[in-house]
PDB file of N, CA and C in Angstrom:
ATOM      1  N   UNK A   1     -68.165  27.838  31.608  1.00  0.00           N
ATOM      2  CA  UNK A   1     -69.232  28.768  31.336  1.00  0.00           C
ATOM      3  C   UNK A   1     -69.737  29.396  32.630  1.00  0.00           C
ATOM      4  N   UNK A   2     -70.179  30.594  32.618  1.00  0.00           N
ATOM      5  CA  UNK A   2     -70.471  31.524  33.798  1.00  0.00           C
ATOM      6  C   UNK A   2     -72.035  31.991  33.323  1.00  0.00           C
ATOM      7  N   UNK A   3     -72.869  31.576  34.201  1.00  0.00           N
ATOM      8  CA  UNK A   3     -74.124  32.464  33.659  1.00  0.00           C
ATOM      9  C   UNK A   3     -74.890  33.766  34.539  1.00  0.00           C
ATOM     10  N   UNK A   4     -74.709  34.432  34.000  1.00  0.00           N
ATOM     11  CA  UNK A   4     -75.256  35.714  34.911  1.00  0.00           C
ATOM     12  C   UNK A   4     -76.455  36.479  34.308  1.00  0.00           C
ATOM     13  N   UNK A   5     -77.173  36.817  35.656  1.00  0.00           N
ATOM     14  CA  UNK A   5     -78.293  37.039  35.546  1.00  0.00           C
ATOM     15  C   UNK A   5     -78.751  38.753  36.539  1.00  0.00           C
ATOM     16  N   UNK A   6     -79.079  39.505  35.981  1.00  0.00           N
ATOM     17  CA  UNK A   6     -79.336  40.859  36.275  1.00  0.00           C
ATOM     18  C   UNK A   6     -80.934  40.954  36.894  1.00  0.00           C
ATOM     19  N   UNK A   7     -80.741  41.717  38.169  1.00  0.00           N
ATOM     20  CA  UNK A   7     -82.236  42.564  38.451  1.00  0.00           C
ATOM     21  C   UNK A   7     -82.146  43.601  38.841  1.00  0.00           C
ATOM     22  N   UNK A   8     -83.325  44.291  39.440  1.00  0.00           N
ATOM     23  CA  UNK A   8     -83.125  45.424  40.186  1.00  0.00           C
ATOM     24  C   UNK A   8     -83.801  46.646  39.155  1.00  0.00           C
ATOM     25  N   UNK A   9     -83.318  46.512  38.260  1.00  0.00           N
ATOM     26  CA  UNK A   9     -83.983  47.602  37.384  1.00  0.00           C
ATOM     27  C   UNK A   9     -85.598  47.914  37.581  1.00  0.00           C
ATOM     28  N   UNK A  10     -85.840  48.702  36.758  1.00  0.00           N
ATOM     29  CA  UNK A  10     -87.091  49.713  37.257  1.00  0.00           C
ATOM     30  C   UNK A  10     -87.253  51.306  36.520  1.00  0.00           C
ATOM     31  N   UNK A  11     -88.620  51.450  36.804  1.00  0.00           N
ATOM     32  CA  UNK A  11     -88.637  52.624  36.731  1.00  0.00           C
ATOM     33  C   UNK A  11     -88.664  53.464  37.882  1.00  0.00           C
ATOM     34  N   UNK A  12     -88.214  54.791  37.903  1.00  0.00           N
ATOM     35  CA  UNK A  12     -88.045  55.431  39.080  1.00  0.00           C
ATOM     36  C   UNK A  12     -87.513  57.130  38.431  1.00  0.00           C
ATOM     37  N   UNK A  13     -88.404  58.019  39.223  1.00  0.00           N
ATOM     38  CA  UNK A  13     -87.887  59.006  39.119  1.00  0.00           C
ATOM     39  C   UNK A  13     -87.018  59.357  39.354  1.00  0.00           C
ATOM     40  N   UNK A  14     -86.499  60.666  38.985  1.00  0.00           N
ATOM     41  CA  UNK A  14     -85.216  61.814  39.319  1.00  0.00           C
ATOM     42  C   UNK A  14     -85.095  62.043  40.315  1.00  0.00           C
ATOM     43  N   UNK A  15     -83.978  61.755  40.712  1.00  0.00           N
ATOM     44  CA  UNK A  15     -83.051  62.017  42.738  1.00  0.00           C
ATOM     45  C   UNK A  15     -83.497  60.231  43.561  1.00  0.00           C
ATOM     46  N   UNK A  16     -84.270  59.589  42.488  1.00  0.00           N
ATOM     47  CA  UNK A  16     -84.595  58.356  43.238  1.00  0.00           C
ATOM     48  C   UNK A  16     -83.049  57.534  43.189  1.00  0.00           C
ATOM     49  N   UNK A  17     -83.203  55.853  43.933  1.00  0.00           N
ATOM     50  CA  UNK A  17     -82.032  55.242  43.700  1.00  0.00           C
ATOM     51  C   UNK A  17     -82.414  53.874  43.457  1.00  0.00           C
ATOM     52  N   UNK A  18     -81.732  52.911  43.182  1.00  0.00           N
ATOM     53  CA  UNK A  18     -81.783  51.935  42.675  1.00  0.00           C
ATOM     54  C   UNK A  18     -80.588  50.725  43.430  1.00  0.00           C
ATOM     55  N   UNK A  19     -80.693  49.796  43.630  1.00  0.00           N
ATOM     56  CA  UNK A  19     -79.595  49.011  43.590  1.00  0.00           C
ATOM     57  C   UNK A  19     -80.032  47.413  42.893  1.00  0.00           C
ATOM     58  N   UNK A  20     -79.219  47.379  41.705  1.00  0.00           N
ATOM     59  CA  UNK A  20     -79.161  46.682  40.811  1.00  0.00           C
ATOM     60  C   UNK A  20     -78.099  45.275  41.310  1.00  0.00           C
ATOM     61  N   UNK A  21     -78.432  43.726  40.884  1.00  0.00           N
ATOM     62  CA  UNK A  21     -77.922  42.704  41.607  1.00  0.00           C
ATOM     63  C   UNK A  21     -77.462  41.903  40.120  1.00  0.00           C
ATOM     64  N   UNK A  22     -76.659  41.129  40.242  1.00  0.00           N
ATOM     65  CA  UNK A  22     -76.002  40.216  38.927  1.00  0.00           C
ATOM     66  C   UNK A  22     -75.318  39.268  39.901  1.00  0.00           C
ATOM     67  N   UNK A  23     -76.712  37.804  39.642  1.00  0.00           N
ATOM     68  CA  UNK A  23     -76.003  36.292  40.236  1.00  0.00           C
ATOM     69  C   UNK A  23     -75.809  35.755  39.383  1.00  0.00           C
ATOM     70  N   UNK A  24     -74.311  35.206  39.071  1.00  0.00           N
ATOM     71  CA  UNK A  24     -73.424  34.093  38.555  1.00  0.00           C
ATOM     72  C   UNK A  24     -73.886  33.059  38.998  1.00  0.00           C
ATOM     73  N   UNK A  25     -73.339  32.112  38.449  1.00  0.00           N
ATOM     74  CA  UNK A  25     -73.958  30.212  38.211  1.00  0.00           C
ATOM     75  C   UNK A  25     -72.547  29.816  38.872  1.00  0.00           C
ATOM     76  N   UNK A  26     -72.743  28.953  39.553  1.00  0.00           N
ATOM     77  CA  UNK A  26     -71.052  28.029  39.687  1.00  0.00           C
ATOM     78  C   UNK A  26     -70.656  28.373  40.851  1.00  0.00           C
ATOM     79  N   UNK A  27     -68.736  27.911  41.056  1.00  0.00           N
ATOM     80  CA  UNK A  27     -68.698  28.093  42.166  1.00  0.00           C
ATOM     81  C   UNK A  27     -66.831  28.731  41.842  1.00  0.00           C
ATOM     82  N   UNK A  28     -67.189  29.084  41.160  1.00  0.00           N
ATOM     83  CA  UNK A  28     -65.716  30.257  40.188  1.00  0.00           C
ATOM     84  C   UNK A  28     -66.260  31.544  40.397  1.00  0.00           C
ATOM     85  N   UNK A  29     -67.147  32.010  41.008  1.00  0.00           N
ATOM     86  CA  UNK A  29     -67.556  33.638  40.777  1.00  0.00           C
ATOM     87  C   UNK A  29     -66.361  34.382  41.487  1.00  0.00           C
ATOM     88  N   UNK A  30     -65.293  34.064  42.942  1.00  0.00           N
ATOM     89  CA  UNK A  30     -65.096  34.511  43.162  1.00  0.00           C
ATOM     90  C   UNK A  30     -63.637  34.701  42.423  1.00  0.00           C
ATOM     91  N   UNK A  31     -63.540  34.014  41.276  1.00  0.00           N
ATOM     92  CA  UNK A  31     -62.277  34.379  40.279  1.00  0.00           C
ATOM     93  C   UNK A  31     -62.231  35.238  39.463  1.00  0.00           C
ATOM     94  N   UNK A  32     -63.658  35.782  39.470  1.00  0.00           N
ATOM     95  CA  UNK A  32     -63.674  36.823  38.467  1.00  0.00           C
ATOM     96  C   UNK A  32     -63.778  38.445  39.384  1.00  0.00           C
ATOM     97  N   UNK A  33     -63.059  38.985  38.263  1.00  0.00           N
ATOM     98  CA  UNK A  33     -63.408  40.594  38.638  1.00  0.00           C
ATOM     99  C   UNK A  33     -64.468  40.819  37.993  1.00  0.00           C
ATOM    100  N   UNK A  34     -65.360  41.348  38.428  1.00  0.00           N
ATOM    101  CA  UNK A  34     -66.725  41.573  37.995  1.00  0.00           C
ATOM    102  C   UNK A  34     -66.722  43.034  37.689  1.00  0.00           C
ATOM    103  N   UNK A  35     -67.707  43.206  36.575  1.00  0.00           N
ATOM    104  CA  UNK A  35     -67.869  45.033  36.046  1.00  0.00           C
ATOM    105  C   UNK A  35     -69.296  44.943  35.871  1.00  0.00           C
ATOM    106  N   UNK A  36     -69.600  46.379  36.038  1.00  0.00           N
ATOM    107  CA  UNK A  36     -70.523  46.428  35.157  1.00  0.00           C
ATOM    108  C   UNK A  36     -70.623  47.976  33.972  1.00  0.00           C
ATOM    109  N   UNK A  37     -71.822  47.220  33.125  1.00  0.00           N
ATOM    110  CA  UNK A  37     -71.761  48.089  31.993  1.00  0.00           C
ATOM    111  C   UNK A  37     -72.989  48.707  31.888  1.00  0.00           C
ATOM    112  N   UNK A  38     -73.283  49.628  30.998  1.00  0.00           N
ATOM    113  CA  UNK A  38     -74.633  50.183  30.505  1.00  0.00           C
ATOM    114  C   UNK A  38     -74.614  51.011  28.829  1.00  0.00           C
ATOM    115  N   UNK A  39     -76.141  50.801  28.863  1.00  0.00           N
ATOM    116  CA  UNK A  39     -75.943  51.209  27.086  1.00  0.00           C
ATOM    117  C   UNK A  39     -77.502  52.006  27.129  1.00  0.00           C
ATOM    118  N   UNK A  40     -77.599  53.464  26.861  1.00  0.00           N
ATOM    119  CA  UNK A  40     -78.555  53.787  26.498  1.00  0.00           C
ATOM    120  C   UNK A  40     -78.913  53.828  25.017  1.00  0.00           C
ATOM    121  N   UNK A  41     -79.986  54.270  24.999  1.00  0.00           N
ATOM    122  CA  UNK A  41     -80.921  54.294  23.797  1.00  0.00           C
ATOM    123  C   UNK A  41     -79.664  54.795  22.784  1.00  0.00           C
ATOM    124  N   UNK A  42     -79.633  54.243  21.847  1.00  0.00           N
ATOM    125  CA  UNK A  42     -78.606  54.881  20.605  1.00  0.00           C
ATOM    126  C   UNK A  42     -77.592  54.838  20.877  1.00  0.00           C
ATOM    127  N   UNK A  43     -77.199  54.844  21.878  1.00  0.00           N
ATOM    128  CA  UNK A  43     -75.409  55.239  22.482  1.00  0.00           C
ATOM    129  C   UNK A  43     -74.659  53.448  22.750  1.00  0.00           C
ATOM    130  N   UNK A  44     -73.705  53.728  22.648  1.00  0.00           N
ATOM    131  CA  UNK A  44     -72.435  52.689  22.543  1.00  0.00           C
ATOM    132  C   UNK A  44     -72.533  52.612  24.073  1.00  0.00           C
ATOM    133  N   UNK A  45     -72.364  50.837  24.455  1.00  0.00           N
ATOM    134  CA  UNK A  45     -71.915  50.473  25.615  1.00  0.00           C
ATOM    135  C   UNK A  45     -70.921  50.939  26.281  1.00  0.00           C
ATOM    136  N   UNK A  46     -71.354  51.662  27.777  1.00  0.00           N
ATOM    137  CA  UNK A  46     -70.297  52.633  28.266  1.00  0.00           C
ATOM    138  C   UNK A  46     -69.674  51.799  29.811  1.00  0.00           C
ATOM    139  N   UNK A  47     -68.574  51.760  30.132  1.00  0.00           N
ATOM    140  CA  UNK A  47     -68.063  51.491  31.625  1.00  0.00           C
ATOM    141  C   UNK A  47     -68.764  51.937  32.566  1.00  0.00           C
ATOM    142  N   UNK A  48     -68.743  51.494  33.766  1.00  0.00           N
ATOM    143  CA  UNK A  48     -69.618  52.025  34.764  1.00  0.00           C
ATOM    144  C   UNK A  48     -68.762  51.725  36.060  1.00  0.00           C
ATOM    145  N   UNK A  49     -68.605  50.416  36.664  1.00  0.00           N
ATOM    146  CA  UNK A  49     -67.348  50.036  37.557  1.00  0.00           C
ATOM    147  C   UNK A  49     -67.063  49.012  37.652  1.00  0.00           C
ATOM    148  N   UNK A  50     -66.087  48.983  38.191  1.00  0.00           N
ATOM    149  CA  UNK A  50     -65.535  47.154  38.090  1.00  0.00           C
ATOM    150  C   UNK A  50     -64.960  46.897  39.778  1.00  0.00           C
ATOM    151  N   UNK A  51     -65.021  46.036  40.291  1.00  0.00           N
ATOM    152  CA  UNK A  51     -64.506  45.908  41.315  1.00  0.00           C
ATOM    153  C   UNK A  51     -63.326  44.194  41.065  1.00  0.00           C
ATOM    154  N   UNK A  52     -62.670  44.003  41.320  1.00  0.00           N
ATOM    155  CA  UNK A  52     -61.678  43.237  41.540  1.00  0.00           C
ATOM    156  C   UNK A  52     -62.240  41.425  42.431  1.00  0.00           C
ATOM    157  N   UNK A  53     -61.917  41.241  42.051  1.00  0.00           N
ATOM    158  CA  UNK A  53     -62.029  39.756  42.378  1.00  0.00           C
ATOM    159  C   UNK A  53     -62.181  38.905  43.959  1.00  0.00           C
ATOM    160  N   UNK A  54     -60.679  40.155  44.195  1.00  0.00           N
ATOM    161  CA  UNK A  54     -60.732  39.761  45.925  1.00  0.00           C
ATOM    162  C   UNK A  54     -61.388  41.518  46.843  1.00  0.00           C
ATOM    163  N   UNK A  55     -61.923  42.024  46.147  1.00  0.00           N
ATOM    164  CA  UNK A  55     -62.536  43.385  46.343  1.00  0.00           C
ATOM    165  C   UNK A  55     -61.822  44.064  47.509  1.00  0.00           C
ATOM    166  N   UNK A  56     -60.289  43.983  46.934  1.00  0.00           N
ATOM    167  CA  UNK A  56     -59.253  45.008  47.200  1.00  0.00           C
ATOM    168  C   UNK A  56     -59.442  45.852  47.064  1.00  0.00           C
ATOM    169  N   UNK A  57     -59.635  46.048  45.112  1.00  0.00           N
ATOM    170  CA  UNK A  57     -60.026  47.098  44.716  1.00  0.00           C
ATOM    171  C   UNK A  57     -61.483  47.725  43.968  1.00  0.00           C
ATOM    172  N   UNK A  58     -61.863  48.845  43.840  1.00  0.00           N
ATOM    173  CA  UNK A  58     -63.060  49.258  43.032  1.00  0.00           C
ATOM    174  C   UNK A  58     -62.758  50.767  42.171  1.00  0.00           C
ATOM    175  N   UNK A  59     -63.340  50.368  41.006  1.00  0.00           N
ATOM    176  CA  UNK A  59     -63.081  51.706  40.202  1.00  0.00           C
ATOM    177  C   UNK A  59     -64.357  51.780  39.701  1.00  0.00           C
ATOM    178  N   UNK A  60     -64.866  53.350  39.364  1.00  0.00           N
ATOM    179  CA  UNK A  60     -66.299  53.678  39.131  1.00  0.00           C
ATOM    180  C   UNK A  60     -65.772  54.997  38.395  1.00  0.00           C
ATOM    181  N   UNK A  61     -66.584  54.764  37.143  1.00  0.00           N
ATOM    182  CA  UNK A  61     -66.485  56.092  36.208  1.00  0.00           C
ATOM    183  C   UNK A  61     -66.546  57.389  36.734  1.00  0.00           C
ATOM    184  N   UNK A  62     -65.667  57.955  36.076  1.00  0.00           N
ATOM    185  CA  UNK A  62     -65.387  59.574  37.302  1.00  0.00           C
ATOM    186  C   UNK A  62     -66.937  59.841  36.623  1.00  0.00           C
ATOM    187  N   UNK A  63     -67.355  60.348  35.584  1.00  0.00           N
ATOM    188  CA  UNK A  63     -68.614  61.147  35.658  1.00  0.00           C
ATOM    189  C   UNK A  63     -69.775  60.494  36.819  1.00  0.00           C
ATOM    190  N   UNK A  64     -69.702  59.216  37.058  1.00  0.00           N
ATOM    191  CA  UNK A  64     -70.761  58.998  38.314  1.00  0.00           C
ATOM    192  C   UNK A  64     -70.379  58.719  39.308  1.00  0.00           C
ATOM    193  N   UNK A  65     -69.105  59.151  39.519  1.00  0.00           N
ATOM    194  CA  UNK A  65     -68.562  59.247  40.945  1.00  0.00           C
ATOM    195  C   UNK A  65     -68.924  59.944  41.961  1.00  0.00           C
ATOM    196  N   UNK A  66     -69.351  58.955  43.269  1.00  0.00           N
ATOM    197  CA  UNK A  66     -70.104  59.853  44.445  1.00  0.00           C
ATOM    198  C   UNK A  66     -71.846  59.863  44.144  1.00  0.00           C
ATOM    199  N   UNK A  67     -72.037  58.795  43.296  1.00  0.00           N
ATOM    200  CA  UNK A  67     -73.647  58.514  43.327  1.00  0.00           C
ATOM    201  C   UNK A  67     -73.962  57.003  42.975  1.00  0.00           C
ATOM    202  N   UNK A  68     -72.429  56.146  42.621  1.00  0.00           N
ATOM    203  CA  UNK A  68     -72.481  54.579  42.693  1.00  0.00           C
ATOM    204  C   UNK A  68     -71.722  54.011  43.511  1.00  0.00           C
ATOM    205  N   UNK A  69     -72.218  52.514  43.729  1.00  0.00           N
ATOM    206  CA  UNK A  69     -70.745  51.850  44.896  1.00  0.00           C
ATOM    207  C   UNK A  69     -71.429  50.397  44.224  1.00  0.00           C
ATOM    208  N   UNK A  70     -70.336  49.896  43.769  1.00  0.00           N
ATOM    209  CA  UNK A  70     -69.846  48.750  43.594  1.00  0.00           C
ATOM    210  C   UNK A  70     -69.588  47.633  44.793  1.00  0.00           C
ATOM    211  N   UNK A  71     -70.247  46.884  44.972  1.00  0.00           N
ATOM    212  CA  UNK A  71     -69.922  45.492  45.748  1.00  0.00           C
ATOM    213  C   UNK A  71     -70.069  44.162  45.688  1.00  0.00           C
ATOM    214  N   UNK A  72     -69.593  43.180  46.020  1.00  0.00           N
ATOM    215  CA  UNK A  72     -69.680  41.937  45.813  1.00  0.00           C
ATOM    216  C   UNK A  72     -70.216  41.397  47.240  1.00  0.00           C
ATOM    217  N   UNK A  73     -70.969  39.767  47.304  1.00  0.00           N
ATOM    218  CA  UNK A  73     -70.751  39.230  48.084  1.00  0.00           C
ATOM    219  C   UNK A  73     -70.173  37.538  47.623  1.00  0.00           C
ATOM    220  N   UNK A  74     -69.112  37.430  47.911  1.00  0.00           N
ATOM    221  CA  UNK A  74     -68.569  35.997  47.109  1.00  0.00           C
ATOM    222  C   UNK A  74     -69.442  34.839  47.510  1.00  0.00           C
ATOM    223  N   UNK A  75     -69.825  34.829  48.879  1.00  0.00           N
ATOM    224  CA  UNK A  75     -71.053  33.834  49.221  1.00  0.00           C
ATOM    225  C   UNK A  75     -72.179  33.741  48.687  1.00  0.00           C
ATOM    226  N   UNK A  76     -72.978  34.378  47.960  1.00  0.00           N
ATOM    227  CA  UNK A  76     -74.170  34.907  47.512  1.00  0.00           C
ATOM    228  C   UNK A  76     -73.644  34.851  45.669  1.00  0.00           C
ATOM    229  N   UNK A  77     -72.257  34.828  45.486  1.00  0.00           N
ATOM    230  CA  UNK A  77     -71.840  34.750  44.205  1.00  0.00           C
ATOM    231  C   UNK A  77     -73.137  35.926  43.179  1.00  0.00           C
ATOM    232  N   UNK A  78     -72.830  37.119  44.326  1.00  0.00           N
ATOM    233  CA  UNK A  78     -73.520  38.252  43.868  1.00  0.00           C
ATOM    234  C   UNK A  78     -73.071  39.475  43.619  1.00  0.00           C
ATOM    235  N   UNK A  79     -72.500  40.594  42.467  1.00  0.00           N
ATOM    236  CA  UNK A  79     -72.396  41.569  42.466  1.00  0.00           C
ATOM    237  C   UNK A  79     -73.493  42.908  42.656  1.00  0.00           C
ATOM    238  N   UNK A  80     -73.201  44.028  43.082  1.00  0.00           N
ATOM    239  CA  UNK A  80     -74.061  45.349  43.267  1.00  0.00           C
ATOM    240  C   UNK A  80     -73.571  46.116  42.489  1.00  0.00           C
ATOM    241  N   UNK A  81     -74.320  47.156  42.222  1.00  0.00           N
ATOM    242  CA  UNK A  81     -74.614  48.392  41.772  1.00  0.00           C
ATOM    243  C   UNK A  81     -75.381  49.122  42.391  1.00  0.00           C
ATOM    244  N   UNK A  82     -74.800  49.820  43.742  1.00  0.00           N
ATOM    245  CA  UNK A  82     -76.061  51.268  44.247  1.00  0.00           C
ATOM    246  C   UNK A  82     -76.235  52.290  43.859  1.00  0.00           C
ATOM    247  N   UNK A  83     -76.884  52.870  43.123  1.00  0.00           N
ATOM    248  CA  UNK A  83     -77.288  54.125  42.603  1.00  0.00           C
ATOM    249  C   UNK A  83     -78.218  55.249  42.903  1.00  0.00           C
ATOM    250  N   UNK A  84     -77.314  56.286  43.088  1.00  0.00           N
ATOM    251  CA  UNK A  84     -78.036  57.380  44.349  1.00  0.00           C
ATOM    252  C   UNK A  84     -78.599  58.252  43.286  1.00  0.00           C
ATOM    253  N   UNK A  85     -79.419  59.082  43.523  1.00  0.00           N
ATOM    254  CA  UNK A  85     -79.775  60.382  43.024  1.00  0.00           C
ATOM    255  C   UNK A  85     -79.661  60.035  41.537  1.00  0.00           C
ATOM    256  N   UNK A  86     -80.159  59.341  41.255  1.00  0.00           N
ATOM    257  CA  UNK A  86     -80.498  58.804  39.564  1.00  0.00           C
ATOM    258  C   UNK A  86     -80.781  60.173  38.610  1.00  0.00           C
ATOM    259  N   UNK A  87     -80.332  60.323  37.544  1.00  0.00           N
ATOM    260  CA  UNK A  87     -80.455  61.245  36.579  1.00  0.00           C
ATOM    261  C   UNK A  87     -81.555  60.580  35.166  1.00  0.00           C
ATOM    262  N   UNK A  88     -81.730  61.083  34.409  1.00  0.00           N
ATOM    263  CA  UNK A  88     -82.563  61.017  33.253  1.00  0.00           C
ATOM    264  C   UNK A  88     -81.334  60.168  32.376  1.00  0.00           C
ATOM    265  N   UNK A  89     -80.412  60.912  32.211  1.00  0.00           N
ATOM    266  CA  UNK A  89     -79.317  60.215  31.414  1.00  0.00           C
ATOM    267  C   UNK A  89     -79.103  58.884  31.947  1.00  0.00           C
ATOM    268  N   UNK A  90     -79.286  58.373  33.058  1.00  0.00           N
ATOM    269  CA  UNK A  90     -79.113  57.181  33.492  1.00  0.00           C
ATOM    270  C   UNK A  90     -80.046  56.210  32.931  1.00  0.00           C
ATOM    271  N   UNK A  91     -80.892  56.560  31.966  1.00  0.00           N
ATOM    272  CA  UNK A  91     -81.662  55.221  31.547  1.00  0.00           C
ATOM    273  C   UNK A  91     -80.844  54.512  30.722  1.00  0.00           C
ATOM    274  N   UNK A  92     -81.063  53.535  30.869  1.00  0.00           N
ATOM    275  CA  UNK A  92     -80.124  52.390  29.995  1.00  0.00           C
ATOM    276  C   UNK A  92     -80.242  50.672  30.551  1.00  0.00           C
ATOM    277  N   UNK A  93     -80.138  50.192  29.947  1.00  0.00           N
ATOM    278  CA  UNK A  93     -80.029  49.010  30.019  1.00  0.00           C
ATOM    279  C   UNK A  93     -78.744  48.411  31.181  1.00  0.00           C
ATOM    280  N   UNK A  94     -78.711  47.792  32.152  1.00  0.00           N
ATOM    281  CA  UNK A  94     -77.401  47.927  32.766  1.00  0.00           C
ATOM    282  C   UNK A  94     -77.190  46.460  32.568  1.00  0.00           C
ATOM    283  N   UNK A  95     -75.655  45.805  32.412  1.00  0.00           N
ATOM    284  CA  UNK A  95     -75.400  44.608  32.405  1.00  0.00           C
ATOM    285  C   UNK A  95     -73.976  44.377  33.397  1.00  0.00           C
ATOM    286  N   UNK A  96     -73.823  43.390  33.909  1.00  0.00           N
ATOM    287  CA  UNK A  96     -72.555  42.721  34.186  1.00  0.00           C
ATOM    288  C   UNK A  96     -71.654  41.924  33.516  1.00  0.00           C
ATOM    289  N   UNK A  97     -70.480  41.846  33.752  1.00  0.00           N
ATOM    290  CA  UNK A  97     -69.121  41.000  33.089  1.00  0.00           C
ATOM    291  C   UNK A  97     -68.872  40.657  33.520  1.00  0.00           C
ATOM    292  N   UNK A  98     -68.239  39.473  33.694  1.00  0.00           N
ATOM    293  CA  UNK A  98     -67.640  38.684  34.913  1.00  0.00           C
ATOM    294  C   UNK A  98     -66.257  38.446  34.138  1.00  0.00           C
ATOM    295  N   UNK A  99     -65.004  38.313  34.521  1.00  0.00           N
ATOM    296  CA  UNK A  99     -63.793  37.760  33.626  1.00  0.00           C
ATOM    297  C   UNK A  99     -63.770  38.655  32.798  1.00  0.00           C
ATOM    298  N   UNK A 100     -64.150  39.362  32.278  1.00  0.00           N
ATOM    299  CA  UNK A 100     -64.179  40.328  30.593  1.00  0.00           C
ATOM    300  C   UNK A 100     -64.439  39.132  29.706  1.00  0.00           C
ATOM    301  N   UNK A 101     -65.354  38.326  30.288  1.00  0.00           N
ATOM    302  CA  UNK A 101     -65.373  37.372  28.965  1.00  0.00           C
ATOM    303  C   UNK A 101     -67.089  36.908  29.211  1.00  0.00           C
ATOM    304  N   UNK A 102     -68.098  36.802  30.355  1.00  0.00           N
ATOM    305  CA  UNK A 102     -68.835  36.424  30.431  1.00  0.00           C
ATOM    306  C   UNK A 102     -70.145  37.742  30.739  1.00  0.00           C
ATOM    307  N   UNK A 103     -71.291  38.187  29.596  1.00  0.00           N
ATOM    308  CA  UNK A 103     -72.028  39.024  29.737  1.00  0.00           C
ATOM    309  C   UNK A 103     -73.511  38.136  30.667  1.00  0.00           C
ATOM    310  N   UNK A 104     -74.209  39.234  31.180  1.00  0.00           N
ATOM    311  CA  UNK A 104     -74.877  38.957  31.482  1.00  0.00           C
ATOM    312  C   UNK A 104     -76.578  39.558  30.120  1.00  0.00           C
ATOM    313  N   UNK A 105     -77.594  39.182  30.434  1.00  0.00           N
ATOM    314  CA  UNK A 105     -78.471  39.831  29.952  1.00  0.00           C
ATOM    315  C   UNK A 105     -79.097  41.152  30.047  1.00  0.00           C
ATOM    316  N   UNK A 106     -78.794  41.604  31.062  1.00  0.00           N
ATOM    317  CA  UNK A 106     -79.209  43.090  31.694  1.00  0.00           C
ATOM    318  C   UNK A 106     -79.880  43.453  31.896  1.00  0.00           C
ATOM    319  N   UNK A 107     -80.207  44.638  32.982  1.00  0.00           N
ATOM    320  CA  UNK A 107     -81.859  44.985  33.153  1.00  0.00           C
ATOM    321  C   UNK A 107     -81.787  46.517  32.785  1.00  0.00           C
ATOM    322  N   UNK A 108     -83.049  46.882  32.961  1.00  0.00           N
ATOM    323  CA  UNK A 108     -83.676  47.970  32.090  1.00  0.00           C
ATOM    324  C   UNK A 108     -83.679  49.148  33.512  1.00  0.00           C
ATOM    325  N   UNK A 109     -83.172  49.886  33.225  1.00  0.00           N
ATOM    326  CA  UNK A 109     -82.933  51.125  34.126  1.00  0.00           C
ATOM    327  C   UNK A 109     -83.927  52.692  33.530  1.00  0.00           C
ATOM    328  N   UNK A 110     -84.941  52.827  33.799  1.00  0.00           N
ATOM    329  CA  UNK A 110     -85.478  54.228  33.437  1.00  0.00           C
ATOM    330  C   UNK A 110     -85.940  54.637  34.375  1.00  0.00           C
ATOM    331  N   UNK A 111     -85.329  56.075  33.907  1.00  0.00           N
ATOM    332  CA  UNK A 111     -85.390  57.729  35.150  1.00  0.00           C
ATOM    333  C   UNK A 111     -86.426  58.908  34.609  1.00  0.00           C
ATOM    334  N   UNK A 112     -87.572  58.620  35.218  1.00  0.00           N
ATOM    335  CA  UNK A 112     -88.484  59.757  34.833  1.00  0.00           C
ATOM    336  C   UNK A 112     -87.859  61.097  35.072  1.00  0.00           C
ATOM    337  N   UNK A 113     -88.645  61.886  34.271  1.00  0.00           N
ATOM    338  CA  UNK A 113     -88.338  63.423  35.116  1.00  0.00           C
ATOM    339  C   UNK A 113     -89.692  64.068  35.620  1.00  0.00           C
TER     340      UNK A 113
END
């Protein structure tokens, strides 16, 4: 079992930024490729980025490409989410995955205008 736990969220206006944190339990975090996700109001849980395990690699949804960065620290058994220039559409709930098998609870992301 993996337990993960989300912060960072907030409220914050338009062009503001955010960087959102998800700590895992244990001492397996660095086996997982970690993602994260988000789900606004009404809308279906959408991809956001995932970075890789040994953070070779990172992939981040082309529509928010060039306003997120994905990182890990395996010591800290901590993933990121930095988020630049925040939009309105960006409110949502944001969560992490660890393995594609372990969710976290998520935090609450809202973007005034």
């Amino acid at each position: 079992q993996v337990q993960l736990v989300e912060s960072g969220g907030g409220l914050v206006q338009a062009g503001g930024s955010l960087r959102l944190s998800c700590v895992a339990s244990g001492r397996t975090f660095s086996s997982y490729d970690m993602e994260w996700y988000r789900q606004g109001p009404g809308k279906d849980r959408e991809f956001v980025a995932r970075i890789y395990r040994d953070s070779a690699k990172t992939y981040s949804e082309p529509s928010m490409k060039g306003r997120i960065t994905i990182s890990r620290d395996n010591a800290k058994n901590t993933v990121y989410l930095q988020m630049n220039d925040l939009k309105r559409e960006d409110t949502a709930i944001y969560s992490c995955l660890a393995g594609g098998m372990y969710w976290g609870q998520g935090t609450q992301v809202t973007v005034s205008s």
